[in-house]
Protein backbone atom coordinates (compact mmCIF):
# COMPACT_ATOMS: atom_id res chain seq x y z
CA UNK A 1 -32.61 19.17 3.89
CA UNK A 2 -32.70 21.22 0.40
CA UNK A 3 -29.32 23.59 1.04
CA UNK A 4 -28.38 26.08 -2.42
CA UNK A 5 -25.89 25.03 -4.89
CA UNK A 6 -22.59 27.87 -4.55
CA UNK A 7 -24.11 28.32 -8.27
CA UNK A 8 -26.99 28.75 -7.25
CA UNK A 9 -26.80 31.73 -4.78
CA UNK A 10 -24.19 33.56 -7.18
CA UNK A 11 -23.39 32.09 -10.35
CA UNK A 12 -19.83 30.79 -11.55
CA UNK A 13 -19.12 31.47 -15.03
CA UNK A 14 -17.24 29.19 -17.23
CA UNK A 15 -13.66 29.34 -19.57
CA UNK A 16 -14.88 30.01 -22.58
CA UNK A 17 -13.07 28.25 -25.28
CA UNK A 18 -11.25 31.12 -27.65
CA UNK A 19 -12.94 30.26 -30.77
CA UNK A 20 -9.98 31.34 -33.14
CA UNK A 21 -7.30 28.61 -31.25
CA UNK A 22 -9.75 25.97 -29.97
CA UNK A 23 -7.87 26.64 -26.58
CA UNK A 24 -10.12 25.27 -23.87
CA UNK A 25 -7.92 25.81 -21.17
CA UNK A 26 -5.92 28.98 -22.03
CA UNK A 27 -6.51 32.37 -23.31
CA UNK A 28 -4.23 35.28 -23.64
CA UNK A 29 -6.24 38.87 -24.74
CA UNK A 30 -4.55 42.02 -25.47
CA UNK A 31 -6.03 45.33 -24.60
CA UNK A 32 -5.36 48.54 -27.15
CA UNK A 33 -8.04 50.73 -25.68
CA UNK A 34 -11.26 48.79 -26.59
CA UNK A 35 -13.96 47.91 -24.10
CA UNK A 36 -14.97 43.99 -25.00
CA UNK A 37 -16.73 43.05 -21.50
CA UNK A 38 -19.58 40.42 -22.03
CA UNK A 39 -23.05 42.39 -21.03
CA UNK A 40 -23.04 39.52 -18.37
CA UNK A 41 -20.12 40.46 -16.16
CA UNK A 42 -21.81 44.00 -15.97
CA UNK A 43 -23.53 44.45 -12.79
CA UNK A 44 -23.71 41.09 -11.36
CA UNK A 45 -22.72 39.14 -8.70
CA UNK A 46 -20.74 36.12 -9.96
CA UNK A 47 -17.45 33.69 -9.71
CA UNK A 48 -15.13 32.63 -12.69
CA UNK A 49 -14.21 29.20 -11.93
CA UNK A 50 -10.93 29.90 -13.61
CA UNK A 51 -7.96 32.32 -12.91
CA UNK A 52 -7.99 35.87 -14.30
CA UNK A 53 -5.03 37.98 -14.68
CA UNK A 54 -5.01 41.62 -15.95
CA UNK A 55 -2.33 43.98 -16.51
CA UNK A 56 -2.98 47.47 -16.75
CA UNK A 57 -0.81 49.75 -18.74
CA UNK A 58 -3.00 52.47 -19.04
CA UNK A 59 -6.60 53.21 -17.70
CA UNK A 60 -9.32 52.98 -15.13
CA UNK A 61 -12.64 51.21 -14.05
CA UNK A 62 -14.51 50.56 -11.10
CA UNK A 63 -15.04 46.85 -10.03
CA UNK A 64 -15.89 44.59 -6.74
CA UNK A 65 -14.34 41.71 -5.72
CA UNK A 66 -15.43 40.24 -2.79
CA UNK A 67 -16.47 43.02 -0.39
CA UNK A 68 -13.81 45.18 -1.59
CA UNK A 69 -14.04 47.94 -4.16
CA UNK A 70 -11.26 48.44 -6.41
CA UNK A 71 -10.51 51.49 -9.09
CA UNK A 72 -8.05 49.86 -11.12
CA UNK A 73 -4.70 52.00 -11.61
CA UNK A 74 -2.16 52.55 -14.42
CA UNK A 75 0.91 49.58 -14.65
CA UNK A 76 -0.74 47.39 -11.88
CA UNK A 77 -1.31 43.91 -11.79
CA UNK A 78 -4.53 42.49 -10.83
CA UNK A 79 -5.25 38.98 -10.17
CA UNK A 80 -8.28 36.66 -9.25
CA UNK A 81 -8.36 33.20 -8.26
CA UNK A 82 -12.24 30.62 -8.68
CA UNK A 83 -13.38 31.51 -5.09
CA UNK A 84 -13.63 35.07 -5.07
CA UNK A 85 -17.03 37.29 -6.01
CA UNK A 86 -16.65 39.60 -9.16
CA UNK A 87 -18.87 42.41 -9.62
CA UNK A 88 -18.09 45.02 -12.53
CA UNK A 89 -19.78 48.72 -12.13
CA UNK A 90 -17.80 50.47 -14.43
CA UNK A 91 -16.21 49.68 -17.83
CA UNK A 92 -13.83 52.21 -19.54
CA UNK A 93 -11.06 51.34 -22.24
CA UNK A 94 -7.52 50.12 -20.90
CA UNK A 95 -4.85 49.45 -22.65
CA UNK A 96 -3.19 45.78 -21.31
CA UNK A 97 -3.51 42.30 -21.35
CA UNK A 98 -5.70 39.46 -19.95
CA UNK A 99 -4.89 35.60 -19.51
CA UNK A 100 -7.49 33.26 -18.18
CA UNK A 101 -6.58 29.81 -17.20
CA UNK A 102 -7.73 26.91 -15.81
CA UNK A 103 -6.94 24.16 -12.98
CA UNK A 104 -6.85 21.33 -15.94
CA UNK A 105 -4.24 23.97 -17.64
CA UNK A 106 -2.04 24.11 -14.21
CA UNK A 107 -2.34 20.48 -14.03
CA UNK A 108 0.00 20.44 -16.70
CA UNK A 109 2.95 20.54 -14.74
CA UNK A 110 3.06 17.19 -13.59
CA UNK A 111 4.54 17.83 -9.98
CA UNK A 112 1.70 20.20 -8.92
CA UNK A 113 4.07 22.91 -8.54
CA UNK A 114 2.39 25.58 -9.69
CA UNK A 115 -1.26 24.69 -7.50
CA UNK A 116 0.90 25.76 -5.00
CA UNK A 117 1.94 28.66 -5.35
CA UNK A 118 1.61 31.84 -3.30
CA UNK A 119 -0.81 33.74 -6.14
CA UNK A 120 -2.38 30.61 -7.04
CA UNK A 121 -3.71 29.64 -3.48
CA UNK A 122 -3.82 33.60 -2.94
CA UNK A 123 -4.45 32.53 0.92
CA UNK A 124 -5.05 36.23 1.72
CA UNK A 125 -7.39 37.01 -0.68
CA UNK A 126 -5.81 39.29 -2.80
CA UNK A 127 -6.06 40.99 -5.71
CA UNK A 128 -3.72 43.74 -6.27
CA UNK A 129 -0.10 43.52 -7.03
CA UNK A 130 2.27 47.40 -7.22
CA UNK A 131 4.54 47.49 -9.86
CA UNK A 132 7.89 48.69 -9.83
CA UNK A 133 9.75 50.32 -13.26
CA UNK A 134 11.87 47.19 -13.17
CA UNK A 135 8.92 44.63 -12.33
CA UNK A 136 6.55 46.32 -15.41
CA UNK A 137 9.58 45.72 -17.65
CA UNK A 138 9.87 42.17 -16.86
CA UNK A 139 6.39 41.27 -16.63
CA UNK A 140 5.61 43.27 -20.16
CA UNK A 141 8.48 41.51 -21.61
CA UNK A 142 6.66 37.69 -20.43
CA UNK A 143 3.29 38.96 -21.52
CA UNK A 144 4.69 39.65 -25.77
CA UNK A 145 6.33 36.03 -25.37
CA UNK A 146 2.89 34.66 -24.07
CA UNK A 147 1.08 36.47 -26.63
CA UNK A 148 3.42 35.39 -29.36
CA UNK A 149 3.38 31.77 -28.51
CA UNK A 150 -0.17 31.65 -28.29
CA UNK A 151 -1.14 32.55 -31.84
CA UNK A 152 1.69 31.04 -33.26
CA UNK A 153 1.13 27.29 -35.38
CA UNK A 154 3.86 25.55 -33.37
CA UNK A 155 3.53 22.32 -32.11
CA UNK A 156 3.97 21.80 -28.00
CA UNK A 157 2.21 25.25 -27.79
CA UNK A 158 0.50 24.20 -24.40
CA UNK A 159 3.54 23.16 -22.88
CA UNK A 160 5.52 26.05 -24.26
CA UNK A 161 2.58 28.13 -22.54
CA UNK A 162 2.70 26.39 -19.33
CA UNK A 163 7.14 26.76 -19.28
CA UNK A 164 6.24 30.70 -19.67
CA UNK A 165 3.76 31.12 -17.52
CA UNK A 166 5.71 28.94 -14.45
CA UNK A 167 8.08 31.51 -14.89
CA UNK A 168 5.43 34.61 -14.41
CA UNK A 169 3.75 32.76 -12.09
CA UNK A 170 6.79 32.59 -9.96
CA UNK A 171 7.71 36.04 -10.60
CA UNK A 172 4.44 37.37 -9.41
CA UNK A 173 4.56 35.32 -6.07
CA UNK A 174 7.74 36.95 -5.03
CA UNK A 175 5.76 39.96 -5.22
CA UNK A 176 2.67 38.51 -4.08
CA UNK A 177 5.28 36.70 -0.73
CA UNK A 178 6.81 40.71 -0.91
CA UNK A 179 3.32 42.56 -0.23
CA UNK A 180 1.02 40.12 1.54
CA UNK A 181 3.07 37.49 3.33
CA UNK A 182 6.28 36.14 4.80
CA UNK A 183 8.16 33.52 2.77
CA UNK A 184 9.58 31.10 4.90
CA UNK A 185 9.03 27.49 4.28
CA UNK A 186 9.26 25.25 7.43
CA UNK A 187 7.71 22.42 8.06
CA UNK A 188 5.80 24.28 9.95
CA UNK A 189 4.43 26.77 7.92
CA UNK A 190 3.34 23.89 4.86
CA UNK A 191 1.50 22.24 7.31
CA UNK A 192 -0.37 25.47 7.99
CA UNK A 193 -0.68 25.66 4.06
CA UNK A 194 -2.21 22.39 3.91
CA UNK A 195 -4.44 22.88 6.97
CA UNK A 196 -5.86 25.89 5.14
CA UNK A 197 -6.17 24.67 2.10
CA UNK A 198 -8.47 21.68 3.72
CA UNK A 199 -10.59 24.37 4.68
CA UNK A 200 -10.70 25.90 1.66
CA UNK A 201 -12.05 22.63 0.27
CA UNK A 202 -14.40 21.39 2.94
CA UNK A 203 -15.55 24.30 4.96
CA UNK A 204 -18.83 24.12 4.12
CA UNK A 205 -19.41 20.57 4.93
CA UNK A 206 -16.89 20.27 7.60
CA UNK A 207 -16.86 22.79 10.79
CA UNK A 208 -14.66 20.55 13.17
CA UNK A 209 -10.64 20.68 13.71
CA UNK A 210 -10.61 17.01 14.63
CA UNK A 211 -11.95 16.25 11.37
CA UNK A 212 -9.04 18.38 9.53
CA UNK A 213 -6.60 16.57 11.80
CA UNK A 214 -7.59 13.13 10.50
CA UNK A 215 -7.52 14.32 7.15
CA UNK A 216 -4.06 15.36 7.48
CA UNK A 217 -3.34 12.38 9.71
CA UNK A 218 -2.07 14.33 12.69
CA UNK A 219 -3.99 14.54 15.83
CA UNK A 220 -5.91 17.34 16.84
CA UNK A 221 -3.50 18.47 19.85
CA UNK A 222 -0.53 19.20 17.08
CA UNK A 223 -2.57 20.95 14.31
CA UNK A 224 -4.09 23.02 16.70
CA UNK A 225 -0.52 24.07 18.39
CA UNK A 226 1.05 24.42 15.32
CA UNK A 227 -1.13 26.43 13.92
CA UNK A 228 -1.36 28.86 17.04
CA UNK A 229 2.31 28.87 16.57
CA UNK A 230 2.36 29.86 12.97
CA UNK A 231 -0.55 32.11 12.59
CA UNK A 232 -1.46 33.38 16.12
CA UNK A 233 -4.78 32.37 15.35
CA UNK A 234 -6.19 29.29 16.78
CA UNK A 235 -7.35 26.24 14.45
CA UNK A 236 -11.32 26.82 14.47
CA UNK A 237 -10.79 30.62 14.05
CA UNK A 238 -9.22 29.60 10.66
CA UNK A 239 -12.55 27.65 10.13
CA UNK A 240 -15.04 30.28 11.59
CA UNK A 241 -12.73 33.28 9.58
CA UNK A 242 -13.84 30.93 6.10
CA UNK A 243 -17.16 30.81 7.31
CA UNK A 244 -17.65 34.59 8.15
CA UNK A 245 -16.20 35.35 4.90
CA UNK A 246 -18.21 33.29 2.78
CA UNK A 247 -21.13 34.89 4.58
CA UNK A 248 -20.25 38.46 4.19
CA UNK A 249 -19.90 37.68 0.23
CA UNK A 250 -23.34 35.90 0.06
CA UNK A 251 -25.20 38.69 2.61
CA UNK A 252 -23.55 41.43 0.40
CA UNK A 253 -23.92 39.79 -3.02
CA UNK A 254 -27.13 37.93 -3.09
CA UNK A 255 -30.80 38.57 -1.83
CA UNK A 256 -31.62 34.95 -0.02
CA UNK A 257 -32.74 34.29 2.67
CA UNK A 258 -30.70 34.48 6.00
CA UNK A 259 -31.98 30.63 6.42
CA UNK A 260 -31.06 29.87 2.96
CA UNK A 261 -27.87 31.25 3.72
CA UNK A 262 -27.18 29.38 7.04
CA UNK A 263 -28.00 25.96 5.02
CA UNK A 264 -25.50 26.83 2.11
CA UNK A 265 -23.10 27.00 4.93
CA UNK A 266 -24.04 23.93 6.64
CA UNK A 267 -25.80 25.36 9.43
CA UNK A 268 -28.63 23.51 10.42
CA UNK A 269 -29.79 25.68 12.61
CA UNK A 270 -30.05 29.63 11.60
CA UNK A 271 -30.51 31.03 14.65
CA UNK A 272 -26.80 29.48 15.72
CA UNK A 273 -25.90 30.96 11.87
CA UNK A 274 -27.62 34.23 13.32
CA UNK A 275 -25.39 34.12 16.72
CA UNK A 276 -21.85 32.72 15.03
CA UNK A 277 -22.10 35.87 12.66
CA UNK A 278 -22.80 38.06 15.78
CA UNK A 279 -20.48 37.00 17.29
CA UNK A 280 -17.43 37.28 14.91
CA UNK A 281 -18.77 40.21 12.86
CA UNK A 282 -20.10 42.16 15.85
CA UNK A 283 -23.75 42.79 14.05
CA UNK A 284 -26.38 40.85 13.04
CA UNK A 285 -26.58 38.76 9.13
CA UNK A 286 -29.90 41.61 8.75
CA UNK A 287 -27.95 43.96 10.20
CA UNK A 288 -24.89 43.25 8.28
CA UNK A 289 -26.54 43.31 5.13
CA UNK A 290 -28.24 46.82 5.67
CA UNK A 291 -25.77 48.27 6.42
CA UNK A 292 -23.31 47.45 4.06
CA UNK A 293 -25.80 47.15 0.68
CA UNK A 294 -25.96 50.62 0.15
CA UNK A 295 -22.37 50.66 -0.94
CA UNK A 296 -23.53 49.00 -4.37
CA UNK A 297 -24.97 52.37 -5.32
């Protein structure tokens, strides 16, 4: 069976290496009321497969992510992690800054702390972080010292990058924990981390709780209570939720096929695709797609 590359039915852009550093993992950008958008983000569908972070001090523009669309809003934070679906409609001058940054830049901190991180596995798909006075302060303040560090000549400059942005990073998932989440840490609740990051990983290959169980070498009785327990939502909802979603962004985003679609997802059979969608999203993939398309214009 020939199924679509994710790359294929909506393209994922590459870091580009910042030409004055030679940075290929890192890139810090500040904002004084120009417009530099590459002609390519405008107006289509695509991924980054690296993180984006953009502070806005001052001004608006209009842009999708996922099925959501967001007018960006004076001394707000706005964050996107390699999964989601970026679509730009409208590009006006803001004054603020912009850091991209990669997995093999994370990776840097040898324990794989920061991978794990609230904002960094952004498990509820967010993308929009409120600002206190105090919080703007703060995060303005960590924004100069990344910007100074990064065009400095200093030696250790990625690891002087990485110390700075832990501590951002951490900052911003107390108020990512604050406005999307609970922050408790039991056993419990990193188990549920790890189940849904599986899923992240595999669910296009992998539809099965048993199969997530032996990953995590538990049995499929004890994942599936647990995470009832800690999410109210059963174990394969967690699966089928992935699924839906991923399906919403390709129905909304792209113009294949409902078959093509179904294969990309590692359905074998599109009318089951045709009847799972039904039956979580309450309409049809046609339907869905109708009705929801016209919001683009």
């Amino acid at each position: 069976m020939n199924t679509l590359s994710a790359e294929t039915v909506i393209p994922k852009y590459a870091f580009e290496e910042d030409v004055a550093t030679g940075n290929k993992m890192f890139k810090i950008v500040k904002s004084t009321g120009s417009v530099r958008y590459h002609k390519a983000d405008m107006l289509v569908p695509h991924r980054k497969d690296y993180y984006f972070f953009v502070f806005v001090k001052q001004g608006t523009s209009r842009h999708w992510i996922d099925m959501t669309l967001y007018t960006s809003r004076p001394d707000t934070f706005y964050f996107s992690v390699p999964h989601q679906v970026h679509l730009k409609v409208e590009a006006k001058p803001f004054t603020g800054s912009a850091i991209n940054f990669t997995d093999e830049f994370l990776a840097m901190e040898e324990n794989g702390f920061l991978k794990q991180l609230p904002i960094i596995q952004n498990r509820h798909n967010g993308h929009e972080l409120s600002l206190s006075s105090d919080d703007i302060v703060f995060i303005e303040d960590m924004l100069n010292k990344i910007h100074t560090e990064y065009n400095a000549k200093h030696s250790w400059k990625n690891s002087m990058l990485v110390a700075y942005m832990q501590v951002l990073l951490i900052y911003l998932s107390r108020l990512y924990t604050e406005q999307f989440t609970n922050a408790d840490q039991t056993p419990e609740k990193l188990l549920l981390k790890k189940y849904l990051a599986r899923i992240e990983d595999d669910y296009k290959e992998i539809h099965d709780v048993a199969a997530y169980a032996d990953m995590l070498n538990i049995t499929a009785g004890h994942l599936s209570e647990v995470v009832k327990k800690q999410s109210g939502k059963t174990a394969m909802e967690h699966i089928h939720e992935r699924l839906e979603l991923e399906a919403k962004r390709l129905l909304f985003h792209t113009d294949h096929s409902i078959k093509e679609i179904a294969f990309e997802l590692g359905f074998e059979d599109a009318s089951y695709f045709n009847r799972f969608f039904k039956r979580l999203a309450e309409q049809t993939p046609a339907d869905y797609r109708k009705t929801t398309r016209h919001l683009y214009h």
